[in-house]
C-alpha atoms as a PDB file:
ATOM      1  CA  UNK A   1      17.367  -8.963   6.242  1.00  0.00           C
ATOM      2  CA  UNK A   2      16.704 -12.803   6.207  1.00  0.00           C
ATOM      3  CA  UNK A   3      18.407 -14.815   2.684  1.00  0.00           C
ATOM      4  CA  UNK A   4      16.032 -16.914   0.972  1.00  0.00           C
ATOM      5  CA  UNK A   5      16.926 -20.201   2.402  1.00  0.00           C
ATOM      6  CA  UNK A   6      16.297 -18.961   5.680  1.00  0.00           C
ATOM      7  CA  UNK A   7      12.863 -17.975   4.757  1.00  0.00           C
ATOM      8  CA  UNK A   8      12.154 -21.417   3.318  1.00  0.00           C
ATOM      9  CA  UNK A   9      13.882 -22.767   6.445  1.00  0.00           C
ATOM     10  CA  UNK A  10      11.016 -20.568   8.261  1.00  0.00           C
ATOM     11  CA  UNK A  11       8.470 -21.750   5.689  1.00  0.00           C
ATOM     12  CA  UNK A  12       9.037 -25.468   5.894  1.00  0.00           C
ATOM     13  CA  UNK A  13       9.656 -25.320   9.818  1.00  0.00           C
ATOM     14  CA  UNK A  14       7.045 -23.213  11.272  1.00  0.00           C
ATOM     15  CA  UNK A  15       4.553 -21.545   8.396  1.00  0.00           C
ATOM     16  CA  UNK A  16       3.433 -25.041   6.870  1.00  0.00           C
ATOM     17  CA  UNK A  17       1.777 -26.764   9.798  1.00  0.00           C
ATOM     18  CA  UNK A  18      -0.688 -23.630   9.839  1.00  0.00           C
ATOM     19  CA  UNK A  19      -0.687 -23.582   5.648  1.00  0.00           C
ATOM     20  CA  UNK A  20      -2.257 -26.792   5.964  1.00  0.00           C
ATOM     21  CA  UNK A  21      -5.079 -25.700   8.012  1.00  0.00           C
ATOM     22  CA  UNK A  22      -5.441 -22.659   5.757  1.00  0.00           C
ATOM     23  CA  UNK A  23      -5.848 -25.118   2.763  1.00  0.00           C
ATOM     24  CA  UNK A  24      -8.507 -26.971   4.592  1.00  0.00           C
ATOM     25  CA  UNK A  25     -10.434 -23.963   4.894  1.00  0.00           C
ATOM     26  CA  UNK A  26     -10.030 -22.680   1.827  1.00  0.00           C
ATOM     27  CA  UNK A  27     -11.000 -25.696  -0.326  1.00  0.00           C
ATOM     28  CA  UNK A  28     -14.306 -25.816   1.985  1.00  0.00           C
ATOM     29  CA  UNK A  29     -14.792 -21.955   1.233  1.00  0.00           C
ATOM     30  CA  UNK A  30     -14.075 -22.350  -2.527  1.00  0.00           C
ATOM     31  CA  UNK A  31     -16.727 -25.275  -2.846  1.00  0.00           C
ATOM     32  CA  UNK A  32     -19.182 -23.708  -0.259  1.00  0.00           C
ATOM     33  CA  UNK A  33     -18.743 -19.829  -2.559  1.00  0.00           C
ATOM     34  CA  UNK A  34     -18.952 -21.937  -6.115  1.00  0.00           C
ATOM     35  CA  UNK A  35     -22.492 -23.709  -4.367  1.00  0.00           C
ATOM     36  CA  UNK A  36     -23.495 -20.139  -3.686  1.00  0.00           C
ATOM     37  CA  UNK A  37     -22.920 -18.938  -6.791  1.00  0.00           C
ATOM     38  CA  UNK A  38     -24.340 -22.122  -8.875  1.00  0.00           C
ATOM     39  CA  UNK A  39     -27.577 -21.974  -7.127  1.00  0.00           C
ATOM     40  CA  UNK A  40     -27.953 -17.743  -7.261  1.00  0.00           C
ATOM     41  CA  UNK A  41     -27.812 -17.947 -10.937  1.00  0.00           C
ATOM     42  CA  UNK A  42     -30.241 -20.702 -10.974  1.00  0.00           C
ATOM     43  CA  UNK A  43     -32.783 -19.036  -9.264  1.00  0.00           C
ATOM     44  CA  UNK A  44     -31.903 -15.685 -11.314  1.00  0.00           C
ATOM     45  CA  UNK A  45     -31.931 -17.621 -14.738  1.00  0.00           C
ATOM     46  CA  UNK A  46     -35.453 -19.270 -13.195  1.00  0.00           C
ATOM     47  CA  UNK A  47     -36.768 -16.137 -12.513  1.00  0.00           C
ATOM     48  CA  UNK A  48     -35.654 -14.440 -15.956  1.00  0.00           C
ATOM     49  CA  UNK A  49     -37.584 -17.484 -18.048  1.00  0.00           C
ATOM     50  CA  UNK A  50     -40.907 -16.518 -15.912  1.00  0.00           C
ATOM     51  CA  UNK A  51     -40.418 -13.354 -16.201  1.00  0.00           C
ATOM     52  CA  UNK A  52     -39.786 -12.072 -19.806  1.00  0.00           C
ATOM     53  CA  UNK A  53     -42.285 -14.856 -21.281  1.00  0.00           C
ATOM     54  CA  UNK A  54     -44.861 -12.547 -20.077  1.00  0.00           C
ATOM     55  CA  UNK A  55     -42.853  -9.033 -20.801  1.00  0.00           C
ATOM     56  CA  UNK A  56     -43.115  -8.517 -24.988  1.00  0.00           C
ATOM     57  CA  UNK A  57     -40.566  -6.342 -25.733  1.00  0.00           C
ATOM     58  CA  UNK A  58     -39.689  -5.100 -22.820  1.00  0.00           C
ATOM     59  CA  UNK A  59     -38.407  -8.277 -21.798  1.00  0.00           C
ATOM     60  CA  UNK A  60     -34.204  -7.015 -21.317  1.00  0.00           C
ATOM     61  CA  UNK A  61     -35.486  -5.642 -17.874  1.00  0.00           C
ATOM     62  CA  UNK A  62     -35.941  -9.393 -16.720  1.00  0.00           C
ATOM     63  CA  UNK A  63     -32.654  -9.610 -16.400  1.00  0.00           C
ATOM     64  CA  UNK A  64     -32.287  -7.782 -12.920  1.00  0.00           C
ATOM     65  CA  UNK A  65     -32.841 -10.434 -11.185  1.00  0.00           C
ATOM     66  CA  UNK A  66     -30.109 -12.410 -12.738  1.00  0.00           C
ATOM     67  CA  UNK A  67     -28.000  -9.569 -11.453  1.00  0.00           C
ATOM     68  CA  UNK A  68     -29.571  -9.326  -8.005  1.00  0.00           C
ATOM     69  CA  UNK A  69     -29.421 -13.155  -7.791  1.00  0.00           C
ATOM     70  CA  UNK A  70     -25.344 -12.798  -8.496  1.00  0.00           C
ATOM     71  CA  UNK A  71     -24.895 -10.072  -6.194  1.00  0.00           C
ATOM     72  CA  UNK A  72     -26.295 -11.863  -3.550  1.00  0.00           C
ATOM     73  CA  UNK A  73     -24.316 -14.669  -4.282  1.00  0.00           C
ATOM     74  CA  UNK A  74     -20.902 -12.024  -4.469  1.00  0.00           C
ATOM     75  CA  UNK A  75     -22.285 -10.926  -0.929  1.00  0.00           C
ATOM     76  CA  UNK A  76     -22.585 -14.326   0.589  1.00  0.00           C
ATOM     77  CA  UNK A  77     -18.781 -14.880  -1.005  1.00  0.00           C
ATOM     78  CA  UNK A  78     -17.567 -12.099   0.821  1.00  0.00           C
ATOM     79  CA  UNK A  79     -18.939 -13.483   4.233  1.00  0.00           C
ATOM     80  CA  UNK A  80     -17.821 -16.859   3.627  1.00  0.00           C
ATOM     81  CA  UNK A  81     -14.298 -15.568   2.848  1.00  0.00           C
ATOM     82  CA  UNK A  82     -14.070 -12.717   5.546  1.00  0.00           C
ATOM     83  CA  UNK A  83     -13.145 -15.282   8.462  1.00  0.00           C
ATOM     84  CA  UNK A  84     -10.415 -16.728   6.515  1.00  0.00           C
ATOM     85  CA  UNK A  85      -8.526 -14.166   5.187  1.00  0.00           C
ATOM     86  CA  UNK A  86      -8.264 -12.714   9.138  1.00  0.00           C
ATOM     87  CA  UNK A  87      -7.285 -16.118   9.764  1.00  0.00           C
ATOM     88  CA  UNK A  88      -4.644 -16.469   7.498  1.00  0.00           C
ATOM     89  CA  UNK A  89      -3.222 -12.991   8.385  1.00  0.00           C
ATOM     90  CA  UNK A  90      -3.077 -13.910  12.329  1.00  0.00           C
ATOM     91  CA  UNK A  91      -1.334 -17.266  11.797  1.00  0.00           C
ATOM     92  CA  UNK A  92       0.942 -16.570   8.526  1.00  0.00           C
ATOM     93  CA  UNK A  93       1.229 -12.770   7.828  1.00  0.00           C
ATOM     94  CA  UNK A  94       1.945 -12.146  11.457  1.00  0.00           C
ATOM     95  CA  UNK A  95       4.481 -14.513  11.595  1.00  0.00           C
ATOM     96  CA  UNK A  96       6.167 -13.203   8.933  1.00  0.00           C
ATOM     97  CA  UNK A  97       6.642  -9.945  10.359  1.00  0.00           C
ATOM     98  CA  UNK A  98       8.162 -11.303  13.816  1.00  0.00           C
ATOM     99  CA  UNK A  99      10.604 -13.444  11.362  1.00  0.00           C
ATOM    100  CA  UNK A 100      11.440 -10.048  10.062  1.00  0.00           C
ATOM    101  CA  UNK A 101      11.798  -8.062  13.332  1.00  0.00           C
ATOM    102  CA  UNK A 102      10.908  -9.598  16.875  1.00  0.00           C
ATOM    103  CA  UNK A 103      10.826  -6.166  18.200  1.00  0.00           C
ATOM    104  CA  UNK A 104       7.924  -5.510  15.413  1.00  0.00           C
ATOM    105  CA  UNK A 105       4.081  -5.729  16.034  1.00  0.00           C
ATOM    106  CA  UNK A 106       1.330  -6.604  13.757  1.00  0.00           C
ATOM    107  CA  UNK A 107      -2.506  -5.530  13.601  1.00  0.00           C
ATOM    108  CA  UNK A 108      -4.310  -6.518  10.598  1.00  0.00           C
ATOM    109  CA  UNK A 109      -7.395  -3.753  11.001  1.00  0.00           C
ATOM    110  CA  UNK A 110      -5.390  -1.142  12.188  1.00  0.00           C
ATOM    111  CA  UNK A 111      -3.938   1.604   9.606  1.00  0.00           C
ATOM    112  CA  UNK A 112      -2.250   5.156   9.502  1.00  0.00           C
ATOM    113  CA  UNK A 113      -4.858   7.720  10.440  1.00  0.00           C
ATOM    114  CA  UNK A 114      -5.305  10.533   7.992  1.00  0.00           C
ATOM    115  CA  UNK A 115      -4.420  13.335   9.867  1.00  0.00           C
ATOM    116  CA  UNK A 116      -1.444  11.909  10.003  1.00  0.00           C
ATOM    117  CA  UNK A 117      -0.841  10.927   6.071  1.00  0.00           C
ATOM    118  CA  UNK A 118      -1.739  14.639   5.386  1.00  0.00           C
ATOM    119  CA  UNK A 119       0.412  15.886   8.113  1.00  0.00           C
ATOM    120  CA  UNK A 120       3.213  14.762   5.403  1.00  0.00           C
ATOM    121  CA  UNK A 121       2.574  16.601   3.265  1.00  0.00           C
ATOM    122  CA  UNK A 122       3.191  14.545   0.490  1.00  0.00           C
ATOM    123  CA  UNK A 123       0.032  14.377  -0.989  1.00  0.00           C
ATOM    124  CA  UNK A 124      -1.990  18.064  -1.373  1.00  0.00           C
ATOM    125  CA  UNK A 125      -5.763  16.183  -2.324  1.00  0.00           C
ATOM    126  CA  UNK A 126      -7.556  15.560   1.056  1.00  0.00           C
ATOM    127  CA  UNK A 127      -9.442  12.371   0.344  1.00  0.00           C
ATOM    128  CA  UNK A 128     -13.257  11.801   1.308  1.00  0.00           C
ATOM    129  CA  UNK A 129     -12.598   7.786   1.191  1.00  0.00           C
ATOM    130  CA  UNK A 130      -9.664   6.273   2.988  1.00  0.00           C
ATOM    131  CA  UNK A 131      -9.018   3.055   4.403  1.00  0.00           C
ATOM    132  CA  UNK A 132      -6.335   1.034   5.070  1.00  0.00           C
ATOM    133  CA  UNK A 133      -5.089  -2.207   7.105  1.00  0.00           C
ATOM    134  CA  UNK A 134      -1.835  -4.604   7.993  1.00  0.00           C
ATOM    135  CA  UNK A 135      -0.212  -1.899  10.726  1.00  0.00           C
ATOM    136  CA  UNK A 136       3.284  -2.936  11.323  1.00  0.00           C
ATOM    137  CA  UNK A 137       4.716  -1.211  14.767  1.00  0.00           C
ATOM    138  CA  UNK A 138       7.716  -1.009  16.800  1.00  0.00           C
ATOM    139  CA  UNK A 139      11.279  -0.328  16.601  1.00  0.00           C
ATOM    140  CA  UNK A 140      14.070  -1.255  13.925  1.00  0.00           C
ATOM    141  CA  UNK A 141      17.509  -1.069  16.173  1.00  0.00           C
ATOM    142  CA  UNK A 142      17.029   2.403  17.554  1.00  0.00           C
ATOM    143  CA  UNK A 143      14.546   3.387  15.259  1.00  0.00           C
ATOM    144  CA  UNK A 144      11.127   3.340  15.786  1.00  0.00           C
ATOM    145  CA  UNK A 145       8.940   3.139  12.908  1.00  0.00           C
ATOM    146  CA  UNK A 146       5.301   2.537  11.765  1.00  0.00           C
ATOM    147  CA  UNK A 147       3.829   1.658   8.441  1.00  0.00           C
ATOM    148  CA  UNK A 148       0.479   0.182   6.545  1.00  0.00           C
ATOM    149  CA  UNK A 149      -1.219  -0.343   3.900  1.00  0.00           C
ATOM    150  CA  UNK A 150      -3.632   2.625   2.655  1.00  0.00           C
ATOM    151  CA  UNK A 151      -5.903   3.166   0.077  1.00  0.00           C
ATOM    152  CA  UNK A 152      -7.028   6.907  -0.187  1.00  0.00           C
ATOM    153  CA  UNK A 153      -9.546   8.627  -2.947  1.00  0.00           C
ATOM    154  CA  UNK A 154     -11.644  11.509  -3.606  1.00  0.00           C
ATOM    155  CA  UNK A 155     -14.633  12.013  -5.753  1.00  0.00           C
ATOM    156  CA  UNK A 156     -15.617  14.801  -8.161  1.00  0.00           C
ATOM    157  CA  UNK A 157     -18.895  15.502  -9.271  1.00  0.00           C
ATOM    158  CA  UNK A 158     -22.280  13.530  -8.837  1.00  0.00           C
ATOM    159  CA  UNK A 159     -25.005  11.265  -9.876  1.00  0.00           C
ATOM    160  CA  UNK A 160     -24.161   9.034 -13.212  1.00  0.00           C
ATOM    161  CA  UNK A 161     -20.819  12.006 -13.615  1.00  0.00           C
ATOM    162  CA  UNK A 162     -19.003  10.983 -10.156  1.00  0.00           C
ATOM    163  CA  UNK A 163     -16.098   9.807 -10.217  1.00  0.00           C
ATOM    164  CA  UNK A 164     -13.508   8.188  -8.161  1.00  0.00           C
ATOM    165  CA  UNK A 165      -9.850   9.474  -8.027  1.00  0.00           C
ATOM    166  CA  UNK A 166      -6.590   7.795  -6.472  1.00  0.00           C
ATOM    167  CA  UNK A 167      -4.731  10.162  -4.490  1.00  0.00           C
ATOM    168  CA  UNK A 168      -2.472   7.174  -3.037  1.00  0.00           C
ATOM    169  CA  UNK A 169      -2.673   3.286  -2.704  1.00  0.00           C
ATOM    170  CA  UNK A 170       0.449   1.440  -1.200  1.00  0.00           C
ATOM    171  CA  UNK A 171       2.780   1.202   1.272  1.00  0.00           C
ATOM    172  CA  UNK A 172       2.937   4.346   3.932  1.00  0.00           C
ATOM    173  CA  UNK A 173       6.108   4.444   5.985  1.00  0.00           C
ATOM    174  CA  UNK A 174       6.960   7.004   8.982  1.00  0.00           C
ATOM    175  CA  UNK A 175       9.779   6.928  11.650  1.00  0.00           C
ATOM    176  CA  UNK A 176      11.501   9.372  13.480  1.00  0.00           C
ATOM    177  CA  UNK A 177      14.810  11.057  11.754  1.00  0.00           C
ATOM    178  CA  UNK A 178      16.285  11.886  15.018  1.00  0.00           C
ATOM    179  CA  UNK A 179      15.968  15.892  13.993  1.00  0.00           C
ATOM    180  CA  UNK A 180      13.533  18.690  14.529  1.00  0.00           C
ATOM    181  CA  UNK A 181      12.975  20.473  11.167  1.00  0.00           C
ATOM    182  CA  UNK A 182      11.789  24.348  11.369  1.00  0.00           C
ATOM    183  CA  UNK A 183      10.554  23.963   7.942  1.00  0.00           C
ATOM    184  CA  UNK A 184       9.524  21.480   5.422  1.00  0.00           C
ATOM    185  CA  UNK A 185      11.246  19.433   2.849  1.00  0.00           C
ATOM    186  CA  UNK A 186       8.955  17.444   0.234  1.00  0.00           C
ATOM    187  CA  UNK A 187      10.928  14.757  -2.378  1.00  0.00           C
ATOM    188  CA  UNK A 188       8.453  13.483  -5.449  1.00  0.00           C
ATOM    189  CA  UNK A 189       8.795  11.697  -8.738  1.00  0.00           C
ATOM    190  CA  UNK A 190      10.135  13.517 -10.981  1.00  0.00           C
ATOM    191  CA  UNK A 191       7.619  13.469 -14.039  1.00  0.00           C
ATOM    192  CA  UNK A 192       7.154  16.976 -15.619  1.00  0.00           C
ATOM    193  CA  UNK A 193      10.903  17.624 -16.758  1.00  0.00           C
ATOM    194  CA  UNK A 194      10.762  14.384 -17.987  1.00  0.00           C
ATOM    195  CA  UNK A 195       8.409  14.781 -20.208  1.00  0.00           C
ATOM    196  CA  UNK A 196       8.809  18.065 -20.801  1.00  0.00           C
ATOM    197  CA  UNK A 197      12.519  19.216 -20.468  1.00  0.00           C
ATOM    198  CA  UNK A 198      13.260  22.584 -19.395  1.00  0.00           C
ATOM    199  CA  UNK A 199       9.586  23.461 -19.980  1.00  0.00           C
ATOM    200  CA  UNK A 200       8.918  20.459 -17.408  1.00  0.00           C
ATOM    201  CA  UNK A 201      11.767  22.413 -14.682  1.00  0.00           C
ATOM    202  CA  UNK A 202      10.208  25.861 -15.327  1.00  0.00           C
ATOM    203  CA  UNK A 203       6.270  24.419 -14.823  1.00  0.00           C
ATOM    204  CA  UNK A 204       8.112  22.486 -11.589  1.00  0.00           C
ATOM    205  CA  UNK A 205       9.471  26.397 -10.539  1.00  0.00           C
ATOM    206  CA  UNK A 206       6.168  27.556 -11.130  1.00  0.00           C
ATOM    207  CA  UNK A 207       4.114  25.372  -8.443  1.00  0.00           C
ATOM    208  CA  UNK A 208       3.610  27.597  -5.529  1.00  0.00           C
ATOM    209  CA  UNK A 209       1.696  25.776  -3.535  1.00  0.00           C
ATOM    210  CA  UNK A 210       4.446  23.305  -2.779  1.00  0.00           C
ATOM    211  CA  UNK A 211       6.997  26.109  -1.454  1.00  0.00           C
ATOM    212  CA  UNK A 212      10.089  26.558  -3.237  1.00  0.00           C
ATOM    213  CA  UNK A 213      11.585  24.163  -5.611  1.00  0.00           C
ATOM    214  CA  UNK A 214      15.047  22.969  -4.269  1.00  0.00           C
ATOM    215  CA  UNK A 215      17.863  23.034  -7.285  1.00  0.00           C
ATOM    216  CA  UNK A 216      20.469  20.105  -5.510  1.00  0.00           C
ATOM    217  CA  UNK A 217      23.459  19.116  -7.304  1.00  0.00           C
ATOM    218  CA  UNK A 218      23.353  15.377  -7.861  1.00  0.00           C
ATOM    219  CA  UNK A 219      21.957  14.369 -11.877  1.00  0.00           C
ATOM    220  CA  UNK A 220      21.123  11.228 -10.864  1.00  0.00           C
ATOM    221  CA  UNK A 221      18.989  11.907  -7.751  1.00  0.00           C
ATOM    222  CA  UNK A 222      17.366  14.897 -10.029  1.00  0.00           C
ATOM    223  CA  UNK A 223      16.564  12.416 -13.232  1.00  0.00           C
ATOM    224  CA  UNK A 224      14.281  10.698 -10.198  1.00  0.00           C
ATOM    225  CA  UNK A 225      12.948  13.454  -7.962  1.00  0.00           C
ATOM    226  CA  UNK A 226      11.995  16.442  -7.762  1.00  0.00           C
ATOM    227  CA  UNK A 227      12.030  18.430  -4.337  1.00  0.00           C
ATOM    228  CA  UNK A 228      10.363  21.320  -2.983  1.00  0.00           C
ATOM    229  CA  UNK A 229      10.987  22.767   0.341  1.00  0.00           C
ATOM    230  CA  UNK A 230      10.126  25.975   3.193  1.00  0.00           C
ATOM    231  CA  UNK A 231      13.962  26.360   3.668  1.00  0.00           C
ATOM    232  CA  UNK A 232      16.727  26.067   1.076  1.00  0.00           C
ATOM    233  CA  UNK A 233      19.797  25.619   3.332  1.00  0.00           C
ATOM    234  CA  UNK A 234      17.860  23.207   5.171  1.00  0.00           C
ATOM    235  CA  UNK A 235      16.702  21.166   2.706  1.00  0.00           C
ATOM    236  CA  UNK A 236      20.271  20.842   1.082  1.00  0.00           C
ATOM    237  CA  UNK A 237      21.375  20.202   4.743  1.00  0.00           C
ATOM    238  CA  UNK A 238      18.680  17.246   5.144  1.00  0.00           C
ATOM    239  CA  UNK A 239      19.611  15.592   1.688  1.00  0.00           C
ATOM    240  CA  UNK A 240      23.278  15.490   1.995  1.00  0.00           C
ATOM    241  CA  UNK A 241      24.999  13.447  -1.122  1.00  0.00           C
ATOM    242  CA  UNK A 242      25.077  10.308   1.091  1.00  0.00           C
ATOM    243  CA  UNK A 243      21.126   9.737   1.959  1.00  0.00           C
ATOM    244  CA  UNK A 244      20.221  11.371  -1.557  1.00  0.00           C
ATOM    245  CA  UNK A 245      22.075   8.429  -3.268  1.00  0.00           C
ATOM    246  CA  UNK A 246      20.752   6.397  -0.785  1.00  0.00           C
ATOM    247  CA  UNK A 247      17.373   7.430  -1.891  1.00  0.00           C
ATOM    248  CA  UNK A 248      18.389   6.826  -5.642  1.00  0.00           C
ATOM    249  CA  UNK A 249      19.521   3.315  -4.910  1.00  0.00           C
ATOM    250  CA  UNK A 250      16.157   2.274  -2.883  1.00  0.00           C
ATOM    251  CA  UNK A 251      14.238   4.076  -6.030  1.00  0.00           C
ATOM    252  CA  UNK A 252      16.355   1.953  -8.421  1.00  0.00           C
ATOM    253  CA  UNK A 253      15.636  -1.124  -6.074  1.00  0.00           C
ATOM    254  CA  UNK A 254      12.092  -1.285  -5.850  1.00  0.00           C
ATOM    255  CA  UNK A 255      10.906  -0.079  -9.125  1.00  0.00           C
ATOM    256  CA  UNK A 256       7.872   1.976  -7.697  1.00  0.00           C
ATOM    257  CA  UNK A 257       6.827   5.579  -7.288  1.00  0.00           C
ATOM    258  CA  UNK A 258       8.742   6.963  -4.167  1.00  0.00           C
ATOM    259  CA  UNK A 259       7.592  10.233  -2.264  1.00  0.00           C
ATOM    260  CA  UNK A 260       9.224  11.093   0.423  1.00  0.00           C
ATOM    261  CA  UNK A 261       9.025  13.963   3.181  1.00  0.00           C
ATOM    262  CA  UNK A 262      10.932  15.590   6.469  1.00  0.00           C
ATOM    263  CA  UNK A 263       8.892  17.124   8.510  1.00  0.00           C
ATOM    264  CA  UNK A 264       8.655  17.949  12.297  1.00  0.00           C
ATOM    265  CA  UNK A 265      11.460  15.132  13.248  1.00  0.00           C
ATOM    266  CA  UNK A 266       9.948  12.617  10.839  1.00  0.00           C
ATOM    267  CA  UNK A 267      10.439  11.261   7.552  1.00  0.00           C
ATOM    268  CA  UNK A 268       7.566   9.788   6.039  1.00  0.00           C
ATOM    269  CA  UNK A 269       7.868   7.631   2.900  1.00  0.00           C
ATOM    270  CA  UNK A 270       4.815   6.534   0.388  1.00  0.00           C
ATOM    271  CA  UNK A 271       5.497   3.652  -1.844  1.00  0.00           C
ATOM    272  CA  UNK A 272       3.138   3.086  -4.411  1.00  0.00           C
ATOM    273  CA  UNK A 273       1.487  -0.366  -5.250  1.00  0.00           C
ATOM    274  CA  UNK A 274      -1.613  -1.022  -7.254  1.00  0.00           C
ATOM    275  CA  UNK A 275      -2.441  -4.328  -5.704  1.00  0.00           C
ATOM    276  CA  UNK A 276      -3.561  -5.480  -1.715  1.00  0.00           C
ATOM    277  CA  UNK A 277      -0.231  -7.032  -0.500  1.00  0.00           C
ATOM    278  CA  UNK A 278      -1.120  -8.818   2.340  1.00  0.00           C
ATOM    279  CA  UNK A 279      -4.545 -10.449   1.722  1.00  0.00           C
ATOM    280  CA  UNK A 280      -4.755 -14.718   0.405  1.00  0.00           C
ATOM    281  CA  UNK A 281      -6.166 -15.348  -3.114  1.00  0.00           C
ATOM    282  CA  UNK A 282      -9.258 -17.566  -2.194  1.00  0.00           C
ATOM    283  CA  UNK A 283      -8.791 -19.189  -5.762  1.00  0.00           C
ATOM    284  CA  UNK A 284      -5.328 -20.339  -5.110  1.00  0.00           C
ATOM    285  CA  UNK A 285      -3.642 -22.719  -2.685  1.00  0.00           C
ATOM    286  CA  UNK A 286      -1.821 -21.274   0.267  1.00  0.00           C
ATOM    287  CA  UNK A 287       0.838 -24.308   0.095  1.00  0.00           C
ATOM    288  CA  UNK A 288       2.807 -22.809  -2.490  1.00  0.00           C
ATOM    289  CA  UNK A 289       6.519 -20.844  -1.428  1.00  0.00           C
ATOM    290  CA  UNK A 290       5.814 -18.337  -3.938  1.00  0.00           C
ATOM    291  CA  UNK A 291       3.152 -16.383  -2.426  1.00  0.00           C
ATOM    292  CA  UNK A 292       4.909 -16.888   1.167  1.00  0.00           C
ATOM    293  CA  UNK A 293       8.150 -14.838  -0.571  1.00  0.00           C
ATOM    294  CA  UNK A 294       5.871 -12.235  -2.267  1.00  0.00           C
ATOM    295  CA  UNK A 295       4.415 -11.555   1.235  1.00  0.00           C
ATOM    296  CA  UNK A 296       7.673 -11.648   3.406  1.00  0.00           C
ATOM    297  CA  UNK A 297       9.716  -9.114   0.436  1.00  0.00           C
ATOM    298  CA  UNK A 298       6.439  -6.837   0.012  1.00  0.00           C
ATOM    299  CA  UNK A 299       7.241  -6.555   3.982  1.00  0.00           C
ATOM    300  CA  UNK A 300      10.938  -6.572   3.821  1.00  0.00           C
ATOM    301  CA  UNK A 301      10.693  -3.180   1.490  1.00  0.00           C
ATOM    302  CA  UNK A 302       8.886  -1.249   4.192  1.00  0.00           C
ATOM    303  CA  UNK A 303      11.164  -2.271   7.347  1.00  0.00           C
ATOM    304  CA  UNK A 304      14.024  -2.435   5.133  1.00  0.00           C
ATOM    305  CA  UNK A 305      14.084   1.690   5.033  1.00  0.00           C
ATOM    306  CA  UNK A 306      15.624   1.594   7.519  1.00  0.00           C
ATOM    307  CA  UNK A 307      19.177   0.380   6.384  1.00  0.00           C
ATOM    308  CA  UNK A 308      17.960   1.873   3.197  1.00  0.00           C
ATOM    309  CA  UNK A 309      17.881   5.765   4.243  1.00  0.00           C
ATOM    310  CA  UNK A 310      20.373   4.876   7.203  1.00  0.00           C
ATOM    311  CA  UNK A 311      18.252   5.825  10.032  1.00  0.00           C
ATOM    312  CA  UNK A 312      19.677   4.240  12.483  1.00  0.00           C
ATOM    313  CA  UNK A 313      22.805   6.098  12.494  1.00  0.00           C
ATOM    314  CA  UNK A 314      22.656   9.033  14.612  1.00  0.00           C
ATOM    315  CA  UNK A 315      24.445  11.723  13.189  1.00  0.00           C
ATOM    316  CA  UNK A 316      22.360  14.763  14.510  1.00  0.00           C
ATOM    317  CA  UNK A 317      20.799  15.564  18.032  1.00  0.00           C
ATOM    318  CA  UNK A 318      17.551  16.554  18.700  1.00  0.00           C
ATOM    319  CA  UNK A 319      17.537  20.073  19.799  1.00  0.00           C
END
């Protein structure tokens, strides 16, 4: 990957020119959204004083159209700002990926579909709402890879008891591990013997609809994960010592959630974030290096898998 002063190099030589366009247009959308919002709750506070001076004690329900007037004005927000955050992702974000990877490509509508996030296995909810954007493409040496942004949910029950659900929001990664599996080999967080202790491994032993659980020998890469599989000797044969300490370390190094899974002749990877990554704060300048790093390392995590699991050393065949 790229050292810091090369990205400011980047940032100073090629990024700003376009940052100060951005800023243009974002200090016209901030003042045009703030007019929209001024004057919505104006006409909402106008309406309210008409209103409830005629509604006795009923008068609370005079406040709707305060709220309809501020929706509207959230709507009209949304337009103004639409434009400029595709903008900002076709000049800067894109950029930032070819810095990374000139063999990479970027699409900022474009996502992982979900037959193909529950091909993984990973994850046992089907959602009912998924979405997703910021598709990076291409190949990493010999590697070819894919990842995006996704935000997937399901909801239980109805009317004022529904509720949403997060099944996964992040980062999700796929390439090809240069091997056809026969079975399947799932690695998650490791949360119920953590908690619980040997009760936590013996609930672990106990979930049957993730296949078998896989006892490895390495403490460390156990204290993290937790792995279930269709084929014990392959499973140990897919996490050799090497790539499970690899995992460890890239666990240790981004401080998230990790799930990972080999199946077919790919290894997906799900990296869990609870913010959008990729997308400009309206409210805040664009000029700043700050945000320009946050973007470029959020990216450097995915494509950096890579190096991280070793993928581009070819130590089996396909068959």
């Amino acid at each position: 990957m790229k050292t810091l002063d090369e990205l400011k190099d980047f940032y100073k030589s090629t990024l700003m020119s376009d940052l100060r366009v951005l800023e243009q247009k974002r200090l016209a959308i901030v003042r045009n959204v703030t007019i929209a919002i001024v004057v919505s709750l104006c006409v909402g506070v106008v309406f309210f004083l008409l209103v409830s001076s005629g509604m006795g004690d009923i008068w609370p329900v005079a406040i709707l159209p305060v709220i309809l007037c501020l929706v509207i004005g959230g709507v009209i927000g949304h337009l103004l700002t639409r434009d400029y955050v595709m903008d900002f992702k076709l000049l800067i974000i894109e950029k930032i990926v070819r810095f990374i990877d000139e063999n990479l490509a970027y699409s900022p509508t474009r996502y992982i579909p979900k037959s193909t996030f529950m091909l993984s296995k990973i994850f046992t909810t089907k959602p009912n709402l998924y979405k997703g954007g910021d598709l990076v493409s291409g190949k990493v040496g010999a590697t070819r890879i894919q990842f995006s942004e996704l935000h997937a949910e399901y909801e239980s029950g109805s009317g004022k008891n529904r509720h949403r659900h997060t099944v996964f929001r992040g980062i999700f990664f796929m390439s090809d591990f240069n091997k056809d599996f026969k079975g399947q080999t799932v690695v998650l967080p490791d949360t119920a013997e953590k908690l619980f202790g040997r009760l936590g491994r013996k609930l672990q032993s106990m979930n049957v609809f993730r296949g078998e659980l896989i006892k490895l020998e390495d403490p460390e890469f156990e204290s993290h994960f937790v792995v279930y599989g269709s084929d014990q000797i392959e499973a140990r044969y897919i996490l050799s010592t090497s790539l499970m300490a690899r995992i460890s370390d890239f666990k240790k190094k981004t401080g998230r959630r990790i799930h990972l899974s080999f199946i077919g002749s790919m290894v997906f990877v799900a990296i869990s974030y609870a913010r959008n990554l990729f997308e400009p704060r309206v409210f805040r300048t664009v000029l700043d290096f700050e945000p320009v790093r946050q973007y470029y390392e959020d990216m450097a995590v995915a494509v950096g898998i890579v190096d991280d699991l070793n993928l581009n050393t070819r130590i089996w065949s396909k068959e």
